[in-house]
C-alpha atoms as a PDB file:
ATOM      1  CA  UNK A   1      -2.806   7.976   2.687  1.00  0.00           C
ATOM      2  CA  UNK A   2      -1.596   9.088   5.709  1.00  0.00           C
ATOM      3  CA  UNK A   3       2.042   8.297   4.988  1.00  0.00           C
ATOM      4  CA  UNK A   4       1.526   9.922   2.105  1.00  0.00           C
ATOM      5  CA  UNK A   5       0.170  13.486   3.637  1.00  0.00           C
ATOM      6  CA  UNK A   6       2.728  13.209   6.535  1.00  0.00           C
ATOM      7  CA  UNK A   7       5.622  11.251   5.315  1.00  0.00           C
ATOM      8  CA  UNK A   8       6.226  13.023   1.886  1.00  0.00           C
ATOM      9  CA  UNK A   9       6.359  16.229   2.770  1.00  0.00           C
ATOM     10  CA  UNK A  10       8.399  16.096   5.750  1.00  0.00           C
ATOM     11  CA  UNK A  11      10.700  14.238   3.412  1.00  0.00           C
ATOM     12  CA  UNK A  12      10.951  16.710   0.522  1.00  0.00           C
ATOM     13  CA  UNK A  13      10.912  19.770   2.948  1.00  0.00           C
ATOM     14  CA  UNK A  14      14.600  18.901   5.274  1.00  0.00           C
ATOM     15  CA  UNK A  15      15.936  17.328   2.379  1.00  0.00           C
ATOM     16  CA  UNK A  16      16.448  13.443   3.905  1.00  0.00           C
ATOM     17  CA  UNK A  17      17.136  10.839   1.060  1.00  0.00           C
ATOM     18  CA  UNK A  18      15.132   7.860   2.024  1.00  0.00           C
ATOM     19  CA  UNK A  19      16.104   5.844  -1.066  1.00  0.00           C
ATOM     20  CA  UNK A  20      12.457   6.490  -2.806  1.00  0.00           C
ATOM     21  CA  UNK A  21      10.848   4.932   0.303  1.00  0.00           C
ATOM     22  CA  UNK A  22       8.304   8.212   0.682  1.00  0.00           C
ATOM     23  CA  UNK A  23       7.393   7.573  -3.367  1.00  0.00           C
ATOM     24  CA  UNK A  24       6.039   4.787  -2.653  1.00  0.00           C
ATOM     25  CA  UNK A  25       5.130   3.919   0.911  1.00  0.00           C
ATOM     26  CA  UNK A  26       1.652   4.282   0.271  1.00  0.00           C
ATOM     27  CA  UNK A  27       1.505   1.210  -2.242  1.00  0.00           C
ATOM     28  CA  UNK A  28       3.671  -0.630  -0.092  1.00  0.00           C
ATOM     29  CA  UNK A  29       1.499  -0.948   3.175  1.00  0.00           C
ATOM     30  CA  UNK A  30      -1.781  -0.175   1.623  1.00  0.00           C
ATOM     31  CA  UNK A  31      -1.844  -3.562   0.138  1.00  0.00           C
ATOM     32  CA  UNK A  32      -0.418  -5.767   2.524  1.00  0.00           C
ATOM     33  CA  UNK A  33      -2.518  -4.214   5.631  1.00  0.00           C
ATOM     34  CA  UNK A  34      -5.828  -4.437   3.516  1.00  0.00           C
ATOM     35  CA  UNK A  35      -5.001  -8.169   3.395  1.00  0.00           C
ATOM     36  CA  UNK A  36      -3.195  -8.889   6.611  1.00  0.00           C
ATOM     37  CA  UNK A  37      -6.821  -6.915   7.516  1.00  0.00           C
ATOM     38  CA  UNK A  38      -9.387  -9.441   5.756  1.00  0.00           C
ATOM     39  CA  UNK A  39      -6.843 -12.203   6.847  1.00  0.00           C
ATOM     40  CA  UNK A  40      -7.647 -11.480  10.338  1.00  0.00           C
ATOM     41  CA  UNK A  41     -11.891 -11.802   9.509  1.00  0.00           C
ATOM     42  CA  UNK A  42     -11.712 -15.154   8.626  1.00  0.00           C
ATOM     43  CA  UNK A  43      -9.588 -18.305   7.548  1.00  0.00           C
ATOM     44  CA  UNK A  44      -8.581 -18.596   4.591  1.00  0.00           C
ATOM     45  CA  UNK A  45      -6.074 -21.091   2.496  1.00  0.00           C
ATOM     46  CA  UNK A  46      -2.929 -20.423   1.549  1.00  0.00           C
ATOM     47  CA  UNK A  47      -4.133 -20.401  -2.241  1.00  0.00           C
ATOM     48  CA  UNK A  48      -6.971 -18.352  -1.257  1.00  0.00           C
ATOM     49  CA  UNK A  49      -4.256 -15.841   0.193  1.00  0.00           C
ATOM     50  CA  UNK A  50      -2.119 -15.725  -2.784  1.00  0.00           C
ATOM     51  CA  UNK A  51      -5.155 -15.080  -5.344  1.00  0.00           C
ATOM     52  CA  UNK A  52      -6.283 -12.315  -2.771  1.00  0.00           C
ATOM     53  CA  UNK A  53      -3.397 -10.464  -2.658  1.00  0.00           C
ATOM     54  CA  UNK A  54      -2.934 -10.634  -6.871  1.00  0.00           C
ATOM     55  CA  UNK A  55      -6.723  -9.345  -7.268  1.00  0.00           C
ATOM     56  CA  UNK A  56      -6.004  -6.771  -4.722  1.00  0.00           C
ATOM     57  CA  UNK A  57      -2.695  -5.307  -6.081  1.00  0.00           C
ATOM     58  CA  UNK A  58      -4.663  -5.282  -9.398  1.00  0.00           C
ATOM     59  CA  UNK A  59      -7.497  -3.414  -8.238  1.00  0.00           C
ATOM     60  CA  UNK A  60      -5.668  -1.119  -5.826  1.00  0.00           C
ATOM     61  CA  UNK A  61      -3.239  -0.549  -8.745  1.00  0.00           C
ATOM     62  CA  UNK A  62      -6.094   0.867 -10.882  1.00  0.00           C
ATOM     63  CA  UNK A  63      -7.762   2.756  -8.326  1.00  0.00           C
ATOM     64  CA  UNK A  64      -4.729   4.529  -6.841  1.00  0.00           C
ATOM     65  CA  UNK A  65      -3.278   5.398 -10.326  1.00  0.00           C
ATOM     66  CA  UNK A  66      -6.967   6.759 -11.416  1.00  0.00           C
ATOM     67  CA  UNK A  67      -7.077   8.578  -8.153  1.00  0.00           C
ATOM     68  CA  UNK A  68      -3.096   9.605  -9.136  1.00  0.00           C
ATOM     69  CA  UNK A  69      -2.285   9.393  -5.147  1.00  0.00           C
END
């Protein structure tokens, strides 16, 4: 969210062409640091890893689209 109040704008106001990258930085490293942050918590498998970051894409795709971020 911060990208995305910082980033953006500076983007959009001088003009720079960043190949989309300021579209969409916020669902880029909102989902891997939320996982690379409950990673870091506890052990987990490497199948437990993969089904955490498909339910989290899911749900963060939901909630940032309702929010329309």
């Amino acid at each position: 969210m911060i990208l995305n109040a910082l980033y953006r704008p500076y983007i959009y106001e001088n003009e720079i062409n960043d190949f989309g990258l300021a579209d969409t930085i916020g669902s880029l490293v909102s989902v891997i640091g939320f996982c690379f942050f409950i990673w870091g918590l506890k052990d987990y498998s490497n199948i437990e890893k993969n089904k955490q970051i498909i339910l989290v894409t899911i749900i963060y795709a939901f909630v940032w689209e309702f929010l329309d971020m």
